[in-house]
PDB file of N, CA and C in Angstrom:
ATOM      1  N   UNK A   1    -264.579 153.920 -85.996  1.00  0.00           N
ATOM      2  CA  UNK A   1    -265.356 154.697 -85.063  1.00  0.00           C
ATOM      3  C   UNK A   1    -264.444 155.111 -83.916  1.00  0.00           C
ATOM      4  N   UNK A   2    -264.883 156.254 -83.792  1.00  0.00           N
ATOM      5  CA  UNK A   2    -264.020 157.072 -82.303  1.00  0.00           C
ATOM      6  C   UNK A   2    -264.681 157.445 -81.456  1.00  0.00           C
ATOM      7  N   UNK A   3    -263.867 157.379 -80.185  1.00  0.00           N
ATOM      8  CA  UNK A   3    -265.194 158.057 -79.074  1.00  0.00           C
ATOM      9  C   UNK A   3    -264.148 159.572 -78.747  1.00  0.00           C
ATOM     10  N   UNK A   4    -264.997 160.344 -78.951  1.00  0.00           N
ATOM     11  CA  UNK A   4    -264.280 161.790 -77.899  1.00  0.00           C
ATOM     12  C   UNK A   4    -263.754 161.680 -76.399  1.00  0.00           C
ATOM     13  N   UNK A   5    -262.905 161.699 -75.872  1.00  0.00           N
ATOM     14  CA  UNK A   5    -262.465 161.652 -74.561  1.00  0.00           C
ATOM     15  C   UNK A   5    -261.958 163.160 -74.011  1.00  0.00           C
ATOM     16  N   UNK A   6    -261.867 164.360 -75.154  1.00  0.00           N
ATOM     17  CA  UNK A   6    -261.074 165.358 -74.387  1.00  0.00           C
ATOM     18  C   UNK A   6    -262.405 166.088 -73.177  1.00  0.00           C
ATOM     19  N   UNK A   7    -263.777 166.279 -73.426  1.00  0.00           N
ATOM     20  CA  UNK A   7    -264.813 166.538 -72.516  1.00  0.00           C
ATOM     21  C   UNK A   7    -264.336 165.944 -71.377  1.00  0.00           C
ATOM     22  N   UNK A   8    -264.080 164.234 -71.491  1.00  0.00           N
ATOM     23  CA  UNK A   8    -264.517 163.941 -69.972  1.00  0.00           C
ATOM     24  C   UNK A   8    -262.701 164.234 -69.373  1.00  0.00           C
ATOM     25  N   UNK A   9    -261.858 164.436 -69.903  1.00  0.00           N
ATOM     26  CA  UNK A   9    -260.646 165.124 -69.527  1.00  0.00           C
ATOM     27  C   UNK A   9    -260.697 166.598 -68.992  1.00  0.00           C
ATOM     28  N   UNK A  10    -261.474 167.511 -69.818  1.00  0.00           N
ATOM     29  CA  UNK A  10    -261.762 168.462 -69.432  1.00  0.00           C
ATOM     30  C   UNK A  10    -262.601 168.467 -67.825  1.00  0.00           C
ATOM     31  N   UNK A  11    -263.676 167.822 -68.152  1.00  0.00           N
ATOM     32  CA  UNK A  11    -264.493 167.478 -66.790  1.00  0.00           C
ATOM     33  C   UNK A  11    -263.541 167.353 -65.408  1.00  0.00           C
ATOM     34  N   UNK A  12    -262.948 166.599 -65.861  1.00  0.00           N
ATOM     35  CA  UNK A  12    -261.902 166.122 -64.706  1.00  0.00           C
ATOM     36  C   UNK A  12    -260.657 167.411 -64.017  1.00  0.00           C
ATOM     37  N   UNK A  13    -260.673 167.514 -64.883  1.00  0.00           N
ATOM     38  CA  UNK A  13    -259.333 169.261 -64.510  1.00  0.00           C
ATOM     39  C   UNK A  13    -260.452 169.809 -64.438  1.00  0.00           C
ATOM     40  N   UNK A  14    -261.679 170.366 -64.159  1.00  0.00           N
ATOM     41  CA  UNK A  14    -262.531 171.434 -64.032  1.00  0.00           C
ATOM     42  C   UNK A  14    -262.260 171.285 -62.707  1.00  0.00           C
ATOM     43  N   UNK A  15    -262.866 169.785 -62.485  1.00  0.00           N
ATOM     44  CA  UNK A  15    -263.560 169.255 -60.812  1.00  0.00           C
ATOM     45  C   UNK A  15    -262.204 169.346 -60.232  1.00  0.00           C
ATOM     46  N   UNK A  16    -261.178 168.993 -60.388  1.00  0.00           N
ATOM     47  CA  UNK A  16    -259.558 169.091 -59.478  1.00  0.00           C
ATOM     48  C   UNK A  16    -259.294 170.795 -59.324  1.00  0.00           C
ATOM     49  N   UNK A  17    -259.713 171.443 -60.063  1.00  0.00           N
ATOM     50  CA  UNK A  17    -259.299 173.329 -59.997  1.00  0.00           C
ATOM     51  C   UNK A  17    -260.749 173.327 -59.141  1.00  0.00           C
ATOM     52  N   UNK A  18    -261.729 173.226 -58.757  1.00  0.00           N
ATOM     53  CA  UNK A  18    -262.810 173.736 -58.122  1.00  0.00           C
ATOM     54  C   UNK A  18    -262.566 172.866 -57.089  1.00  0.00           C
ATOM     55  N   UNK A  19    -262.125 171.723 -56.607  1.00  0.00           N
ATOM     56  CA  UNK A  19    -261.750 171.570 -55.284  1.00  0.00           C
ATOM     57  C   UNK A  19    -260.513 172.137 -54.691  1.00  0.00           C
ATOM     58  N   UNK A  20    -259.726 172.775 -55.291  1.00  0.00           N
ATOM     59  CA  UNK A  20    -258.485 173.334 -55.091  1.00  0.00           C
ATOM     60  C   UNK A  20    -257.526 172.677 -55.433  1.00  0.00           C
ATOM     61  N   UNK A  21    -257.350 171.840 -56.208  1.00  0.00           N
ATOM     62  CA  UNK A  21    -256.078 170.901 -56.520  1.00  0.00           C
ATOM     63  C   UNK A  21    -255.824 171.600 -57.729  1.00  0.00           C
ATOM     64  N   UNK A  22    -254.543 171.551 -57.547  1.00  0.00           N
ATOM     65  CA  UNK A  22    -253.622 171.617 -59.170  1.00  0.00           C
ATOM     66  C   UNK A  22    -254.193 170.361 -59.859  1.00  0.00           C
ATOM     67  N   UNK A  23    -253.929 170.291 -61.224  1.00  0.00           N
ATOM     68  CA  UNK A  23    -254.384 168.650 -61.931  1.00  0.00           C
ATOM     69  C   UNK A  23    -252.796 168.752 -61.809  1.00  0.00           C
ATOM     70  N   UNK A  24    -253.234 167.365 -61.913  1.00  0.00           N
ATOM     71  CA  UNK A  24    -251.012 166.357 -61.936  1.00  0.00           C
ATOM     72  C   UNK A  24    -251.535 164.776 -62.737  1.00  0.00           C
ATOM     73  N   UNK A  25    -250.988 164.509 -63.466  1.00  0.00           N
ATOM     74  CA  UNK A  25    -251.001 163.331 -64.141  1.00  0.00           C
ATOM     75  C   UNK A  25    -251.545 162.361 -63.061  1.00  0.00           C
ATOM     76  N   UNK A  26    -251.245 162.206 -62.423  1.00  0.00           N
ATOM     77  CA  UNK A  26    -251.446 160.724 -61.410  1.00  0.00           C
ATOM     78  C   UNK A  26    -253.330 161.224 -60.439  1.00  0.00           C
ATOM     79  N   UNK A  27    -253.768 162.889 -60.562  1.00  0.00           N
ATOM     80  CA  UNK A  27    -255.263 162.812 -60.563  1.00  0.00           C
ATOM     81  C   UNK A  27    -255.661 162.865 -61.174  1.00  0.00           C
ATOM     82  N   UNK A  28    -255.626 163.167 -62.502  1.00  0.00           N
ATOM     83  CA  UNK A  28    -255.876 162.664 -63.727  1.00  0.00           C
ATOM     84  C   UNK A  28    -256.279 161.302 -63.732  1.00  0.00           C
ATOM     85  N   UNK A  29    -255.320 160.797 -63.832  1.00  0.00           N
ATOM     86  CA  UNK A  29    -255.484 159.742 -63.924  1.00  0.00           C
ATOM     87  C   UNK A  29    -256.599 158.371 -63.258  1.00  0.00           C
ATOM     88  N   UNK A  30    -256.039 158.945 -61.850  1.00  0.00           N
ATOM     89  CA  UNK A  30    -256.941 158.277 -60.434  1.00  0.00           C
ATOM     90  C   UNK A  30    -258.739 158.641 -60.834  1.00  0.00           C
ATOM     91  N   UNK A  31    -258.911 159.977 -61.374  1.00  0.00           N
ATOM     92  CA  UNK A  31    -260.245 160.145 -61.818  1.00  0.00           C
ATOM     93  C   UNK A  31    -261.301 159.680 -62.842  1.00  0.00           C
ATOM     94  N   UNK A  32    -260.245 159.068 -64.064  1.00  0.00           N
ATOM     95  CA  UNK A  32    -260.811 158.782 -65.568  1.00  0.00           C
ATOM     96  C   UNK A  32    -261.687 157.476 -64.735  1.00  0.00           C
ATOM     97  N   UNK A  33    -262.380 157.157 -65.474  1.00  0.00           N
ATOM     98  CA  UNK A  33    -263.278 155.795 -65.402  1.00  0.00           C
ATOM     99  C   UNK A  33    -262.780 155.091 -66.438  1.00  0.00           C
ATOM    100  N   UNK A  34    -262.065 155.442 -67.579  1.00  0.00           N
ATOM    101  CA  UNK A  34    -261.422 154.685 -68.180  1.00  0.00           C
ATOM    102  C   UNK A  34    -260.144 155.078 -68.138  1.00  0.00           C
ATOM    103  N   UNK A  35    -259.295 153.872 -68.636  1.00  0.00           N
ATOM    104  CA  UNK A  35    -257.915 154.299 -68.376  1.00  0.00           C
ATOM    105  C   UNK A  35    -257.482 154.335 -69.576  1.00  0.00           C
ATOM    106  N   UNK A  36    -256.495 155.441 -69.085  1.00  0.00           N
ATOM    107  CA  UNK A  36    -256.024 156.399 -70.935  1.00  0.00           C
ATOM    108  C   UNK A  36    -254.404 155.928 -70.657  1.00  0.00           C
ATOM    109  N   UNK A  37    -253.887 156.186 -72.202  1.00  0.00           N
ATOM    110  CA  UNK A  37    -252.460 155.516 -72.074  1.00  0.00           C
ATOM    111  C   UNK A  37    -251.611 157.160 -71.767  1.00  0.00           C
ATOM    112  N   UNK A  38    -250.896 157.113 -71.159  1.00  0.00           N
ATOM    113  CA  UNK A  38    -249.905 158.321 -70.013  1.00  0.00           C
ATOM    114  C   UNK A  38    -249.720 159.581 -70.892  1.00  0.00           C
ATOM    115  N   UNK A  39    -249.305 158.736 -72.085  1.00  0.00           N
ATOM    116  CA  UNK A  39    -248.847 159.921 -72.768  1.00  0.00           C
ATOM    117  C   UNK A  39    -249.861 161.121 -73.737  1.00  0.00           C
ATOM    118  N   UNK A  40    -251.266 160.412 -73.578  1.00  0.00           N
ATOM    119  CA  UNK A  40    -252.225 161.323 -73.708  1.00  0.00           C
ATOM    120  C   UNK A  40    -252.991 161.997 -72.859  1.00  0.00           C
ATOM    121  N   UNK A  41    -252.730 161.788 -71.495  1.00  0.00           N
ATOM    122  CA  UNK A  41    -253.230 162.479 -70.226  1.00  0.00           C
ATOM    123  C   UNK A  41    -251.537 163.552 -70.001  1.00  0.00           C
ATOM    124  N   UNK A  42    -250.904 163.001 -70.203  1.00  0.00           N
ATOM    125  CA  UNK A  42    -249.658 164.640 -70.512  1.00  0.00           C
ATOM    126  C   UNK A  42    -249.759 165.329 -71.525  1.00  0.00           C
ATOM    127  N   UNK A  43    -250.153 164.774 -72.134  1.00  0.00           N
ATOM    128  CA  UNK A  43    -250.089 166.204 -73.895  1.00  0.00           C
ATOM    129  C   UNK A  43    -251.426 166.819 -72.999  1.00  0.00           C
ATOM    130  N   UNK A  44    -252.478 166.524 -73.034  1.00  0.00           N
ATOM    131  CA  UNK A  44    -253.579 167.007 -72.287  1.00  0.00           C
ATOM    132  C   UNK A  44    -253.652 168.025 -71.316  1.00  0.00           C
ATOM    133  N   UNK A  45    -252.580 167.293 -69.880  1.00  0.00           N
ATOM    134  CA  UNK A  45    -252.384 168.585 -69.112  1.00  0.00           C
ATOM    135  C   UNK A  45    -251.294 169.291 -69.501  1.00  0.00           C
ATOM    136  N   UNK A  46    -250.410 168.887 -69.923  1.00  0.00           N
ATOM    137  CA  UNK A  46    -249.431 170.117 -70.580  1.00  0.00           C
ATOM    138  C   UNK A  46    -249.987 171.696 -71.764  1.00  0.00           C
ATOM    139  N   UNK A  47    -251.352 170.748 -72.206  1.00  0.00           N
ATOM    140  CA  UNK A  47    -251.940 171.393 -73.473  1.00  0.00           C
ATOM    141  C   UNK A  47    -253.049 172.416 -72.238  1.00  0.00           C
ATOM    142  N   UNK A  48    -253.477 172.080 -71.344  1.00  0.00           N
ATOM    143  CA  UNK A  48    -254.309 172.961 -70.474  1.00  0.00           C
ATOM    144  C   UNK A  48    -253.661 173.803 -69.509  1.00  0.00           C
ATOM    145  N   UNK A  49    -252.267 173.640 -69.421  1.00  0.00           N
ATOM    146  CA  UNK A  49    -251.564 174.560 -68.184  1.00  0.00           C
ATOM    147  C   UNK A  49    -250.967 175.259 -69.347  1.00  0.00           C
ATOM    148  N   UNK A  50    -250.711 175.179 -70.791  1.00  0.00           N
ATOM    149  CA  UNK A  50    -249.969 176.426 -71.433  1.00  0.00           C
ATOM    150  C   UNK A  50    -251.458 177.697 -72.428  1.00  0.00           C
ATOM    151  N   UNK A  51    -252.473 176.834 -72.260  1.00  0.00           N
ATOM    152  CA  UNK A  51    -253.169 177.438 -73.305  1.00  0.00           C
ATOM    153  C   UNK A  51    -255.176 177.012 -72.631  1.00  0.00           C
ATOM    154  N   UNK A  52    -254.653 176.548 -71.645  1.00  0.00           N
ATOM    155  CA  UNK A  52    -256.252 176.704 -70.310  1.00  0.00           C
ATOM    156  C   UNK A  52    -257.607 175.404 -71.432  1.00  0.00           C
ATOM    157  N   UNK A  53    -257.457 174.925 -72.152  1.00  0.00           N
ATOM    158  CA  UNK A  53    -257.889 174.279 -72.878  1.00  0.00           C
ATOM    159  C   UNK A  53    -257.340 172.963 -73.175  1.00  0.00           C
ATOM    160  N   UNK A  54    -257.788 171.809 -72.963  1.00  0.00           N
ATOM    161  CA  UNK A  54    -257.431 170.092 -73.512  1.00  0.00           C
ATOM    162  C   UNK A  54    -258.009 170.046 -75.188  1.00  0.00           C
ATOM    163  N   UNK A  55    -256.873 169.935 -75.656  1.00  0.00           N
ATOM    164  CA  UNK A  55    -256.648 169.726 -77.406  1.00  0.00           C
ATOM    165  C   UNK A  55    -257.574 168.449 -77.341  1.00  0.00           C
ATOM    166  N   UNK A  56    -258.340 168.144 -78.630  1.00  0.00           N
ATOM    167  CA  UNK A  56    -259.499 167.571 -79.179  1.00  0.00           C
ATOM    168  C   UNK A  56    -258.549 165.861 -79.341  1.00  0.00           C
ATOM    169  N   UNK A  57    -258.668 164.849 -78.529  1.00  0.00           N
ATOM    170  CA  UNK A  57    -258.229 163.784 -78.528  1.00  0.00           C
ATOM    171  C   UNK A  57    -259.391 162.462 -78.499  1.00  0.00           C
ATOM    172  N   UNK A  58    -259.207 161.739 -79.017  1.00  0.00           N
ATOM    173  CA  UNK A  58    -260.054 160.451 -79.467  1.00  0.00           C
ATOM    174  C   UNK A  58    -259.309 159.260 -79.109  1.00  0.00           C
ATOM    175  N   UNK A  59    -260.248 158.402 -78.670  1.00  0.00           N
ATOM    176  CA  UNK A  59    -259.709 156.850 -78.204  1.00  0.00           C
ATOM    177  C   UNK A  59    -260.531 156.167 -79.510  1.00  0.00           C
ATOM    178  N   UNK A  60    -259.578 155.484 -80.359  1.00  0.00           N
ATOM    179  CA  UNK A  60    -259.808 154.767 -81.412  1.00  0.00           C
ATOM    180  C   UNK A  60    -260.202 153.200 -80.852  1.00  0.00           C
ATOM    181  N   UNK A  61    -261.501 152.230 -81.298  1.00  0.00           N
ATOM    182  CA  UNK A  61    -262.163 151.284 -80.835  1.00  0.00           C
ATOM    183  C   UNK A  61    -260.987 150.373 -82.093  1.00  0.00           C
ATOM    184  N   UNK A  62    -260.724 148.907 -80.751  1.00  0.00           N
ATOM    185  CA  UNK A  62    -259.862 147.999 -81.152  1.00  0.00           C
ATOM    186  C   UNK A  62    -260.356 147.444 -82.983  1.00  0.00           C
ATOM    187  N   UNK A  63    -259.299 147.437 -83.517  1.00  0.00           N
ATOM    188  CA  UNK A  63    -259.333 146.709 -85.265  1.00  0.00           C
ATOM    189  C   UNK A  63    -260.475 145.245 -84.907  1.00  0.00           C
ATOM    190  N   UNK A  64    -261.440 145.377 -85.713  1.00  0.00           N
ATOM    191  CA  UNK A  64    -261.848 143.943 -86.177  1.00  0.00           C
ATOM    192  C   UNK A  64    -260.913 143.106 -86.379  1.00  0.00           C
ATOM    193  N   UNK A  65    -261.511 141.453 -85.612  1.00  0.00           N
ATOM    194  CA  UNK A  65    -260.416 139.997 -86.482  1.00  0.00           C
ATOM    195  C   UNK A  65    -260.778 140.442 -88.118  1.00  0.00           C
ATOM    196  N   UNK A  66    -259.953 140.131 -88.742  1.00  0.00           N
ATOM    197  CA  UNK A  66    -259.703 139.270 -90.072  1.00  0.00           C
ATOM    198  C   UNK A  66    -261.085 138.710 -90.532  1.00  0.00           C
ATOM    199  N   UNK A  67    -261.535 137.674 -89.510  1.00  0.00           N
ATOM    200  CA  UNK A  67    -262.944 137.061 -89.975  1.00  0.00           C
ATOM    201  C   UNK A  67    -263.976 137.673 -89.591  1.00  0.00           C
ATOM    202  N   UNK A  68    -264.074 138.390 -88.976  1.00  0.00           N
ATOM    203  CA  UNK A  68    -265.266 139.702 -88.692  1.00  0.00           C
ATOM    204  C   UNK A  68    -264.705 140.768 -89.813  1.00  0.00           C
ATOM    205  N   UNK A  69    -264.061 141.196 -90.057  1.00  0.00           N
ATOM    206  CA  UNK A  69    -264.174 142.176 -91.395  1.00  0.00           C
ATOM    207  C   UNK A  69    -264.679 141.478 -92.276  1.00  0.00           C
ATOM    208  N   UNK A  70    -263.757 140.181 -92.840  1.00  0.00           N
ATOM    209  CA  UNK A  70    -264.442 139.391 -94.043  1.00  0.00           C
ATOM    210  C   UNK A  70    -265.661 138.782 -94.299  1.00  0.00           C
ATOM    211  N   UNK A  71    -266.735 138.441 -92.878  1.00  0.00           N
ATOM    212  CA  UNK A  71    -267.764 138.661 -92.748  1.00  0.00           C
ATOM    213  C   UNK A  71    -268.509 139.754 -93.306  1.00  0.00           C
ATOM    214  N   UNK A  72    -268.153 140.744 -92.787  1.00  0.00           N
ATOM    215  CA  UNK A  72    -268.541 142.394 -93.232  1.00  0.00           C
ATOM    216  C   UNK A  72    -268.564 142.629 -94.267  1.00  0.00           C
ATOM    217  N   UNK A  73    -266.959 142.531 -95.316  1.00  0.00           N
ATOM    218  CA  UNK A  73    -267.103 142.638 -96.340  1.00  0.00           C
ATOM    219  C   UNK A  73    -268.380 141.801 -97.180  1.00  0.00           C
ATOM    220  N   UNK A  74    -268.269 140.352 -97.019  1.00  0.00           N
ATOM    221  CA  UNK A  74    -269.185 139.350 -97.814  1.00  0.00           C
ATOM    222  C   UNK A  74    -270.658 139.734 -97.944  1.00  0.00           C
ATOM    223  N   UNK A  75    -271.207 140.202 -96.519  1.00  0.00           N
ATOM    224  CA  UNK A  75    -272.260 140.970 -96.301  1.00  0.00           C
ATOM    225  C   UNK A  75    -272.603 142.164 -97.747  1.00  0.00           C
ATOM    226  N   UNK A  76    -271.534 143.108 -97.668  1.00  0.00           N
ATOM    227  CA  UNK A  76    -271.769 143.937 -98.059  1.00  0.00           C
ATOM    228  C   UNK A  76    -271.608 143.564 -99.855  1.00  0.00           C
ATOM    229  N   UNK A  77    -270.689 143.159-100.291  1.00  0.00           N
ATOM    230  CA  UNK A  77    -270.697 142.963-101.492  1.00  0.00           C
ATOM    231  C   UNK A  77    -272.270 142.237-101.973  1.00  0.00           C
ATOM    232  N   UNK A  78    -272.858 141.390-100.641  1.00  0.00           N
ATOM    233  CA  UNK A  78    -273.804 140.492-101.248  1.00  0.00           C
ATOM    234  C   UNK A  78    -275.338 141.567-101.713  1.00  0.00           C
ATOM    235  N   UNK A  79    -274.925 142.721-100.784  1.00  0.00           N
ATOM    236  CA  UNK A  79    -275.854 143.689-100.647  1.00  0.00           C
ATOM    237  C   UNK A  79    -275.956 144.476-101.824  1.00  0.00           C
ATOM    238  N   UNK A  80    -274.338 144.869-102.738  1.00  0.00           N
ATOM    239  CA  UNK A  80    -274.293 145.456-103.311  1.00  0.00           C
ATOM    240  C   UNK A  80    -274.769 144.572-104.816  1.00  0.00           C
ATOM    241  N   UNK A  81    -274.391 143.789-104.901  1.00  0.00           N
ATOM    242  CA  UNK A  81    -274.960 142.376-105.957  1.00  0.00           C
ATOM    243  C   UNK A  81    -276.273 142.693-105.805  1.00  0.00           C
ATOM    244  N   UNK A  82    -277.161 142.425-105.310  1.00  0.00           N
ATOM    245  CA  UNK A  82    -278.289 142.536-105.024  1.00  0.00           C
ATOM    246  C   UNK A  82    -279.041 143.580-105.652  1.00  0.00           C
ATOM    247  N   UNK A  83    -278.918 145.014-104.954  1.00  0.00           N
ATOM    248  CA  UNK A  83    -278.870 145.984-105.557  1.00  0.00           C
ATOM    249  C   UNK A  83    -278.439 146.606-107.175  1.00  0.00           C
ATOM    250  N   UNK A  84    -277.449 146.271-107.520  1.00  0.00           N
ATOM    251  CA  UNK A  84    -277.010 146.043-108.850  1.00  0.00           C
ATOM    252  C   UNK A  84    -278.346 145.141-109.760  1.00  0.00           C
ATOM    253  N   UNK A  85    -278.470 144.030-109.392  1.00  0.00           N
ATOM    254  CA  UNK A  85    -279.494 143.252-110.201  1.00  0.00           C
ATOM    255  C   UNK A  85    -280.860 144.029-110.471  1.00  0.00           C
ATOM    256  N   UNK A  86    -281.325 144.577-109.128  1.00  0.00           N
ATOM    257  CA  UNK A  86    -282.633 145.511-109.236  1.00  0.00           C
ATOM    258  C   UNK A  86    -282.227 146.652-110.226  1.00  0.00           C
ATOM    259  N   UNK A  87    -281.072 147.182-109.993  1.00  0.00           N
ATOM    260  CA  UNK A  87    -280.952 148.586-111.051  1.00  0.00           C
ATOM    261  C   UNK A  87    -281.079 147.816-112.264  1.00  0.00           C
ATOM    262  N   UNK A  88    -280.422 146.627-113.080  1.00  0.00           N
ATOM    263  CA  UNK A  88    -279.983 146.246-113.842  1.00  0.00           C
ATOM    264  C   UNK A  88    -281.534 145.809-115.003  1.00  0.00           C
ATOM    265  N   UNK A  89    -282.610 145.228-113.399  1.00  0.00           N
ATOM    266  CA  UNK A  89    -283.925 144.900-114.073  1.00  0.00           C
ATOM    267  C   UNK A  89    -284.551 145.854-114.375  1.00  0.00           C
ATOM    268  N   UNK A  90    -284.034 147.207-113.695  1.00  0.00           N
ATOM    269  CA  UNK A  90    -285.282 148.306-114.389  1.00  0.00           C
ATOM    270  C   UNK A  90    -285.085 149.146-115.410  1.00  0.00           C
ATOM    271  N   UNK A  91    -283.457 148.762-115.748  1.00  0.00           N
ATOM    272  CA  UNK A  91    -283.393 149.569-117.059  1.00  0.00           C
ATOM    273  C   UNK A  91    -283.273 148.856-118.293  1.00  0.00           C
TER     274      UNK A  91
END
């Protein structure tokens, strides 16, 4: 799962050009409510000062442990077993 972040990037360089500020990495930055790693708040404003638009960027949610996937998986296989048996009784 991904969350979209280039909107609230966009948001942010809207509100810095309508108060009169140039955007610069470091208000960028000072503005996010979350904090983005540097080098995607520069592709960002570099991508909006050559072409007036922030390219479509996503913050990817941290990997499951090991035992929370394998949880998941067990779940699901048990689901799919399950299911299998019902198809299996009606034909």
């Amino acid at each position: 799962m991904s969350e979209n972040i280039t909107q609230t990037l966009t948001n942010v360089i809207d509100s810095l050009i309508q108060e009169g500020k140039e955007p610069s990495v470091a208000l960028i930055k000072a503005r996010l409510a979350d904090p983005l790693p540097m080098p995607l708040i520069i592709k960002a404003l570099q991508s909006w000062k050559t072409s007036a638009r922030v390219p479509k960027i996503e913050k990817l949610a941290a990997p499951q442990s090991a035992d929370a996937r394998i949880s998941q998986l067990e779940q699901q296989v048990a689901e799919l077993t399950a299911r299998l048996e019902k198809l299996e009784k009606r034909g």
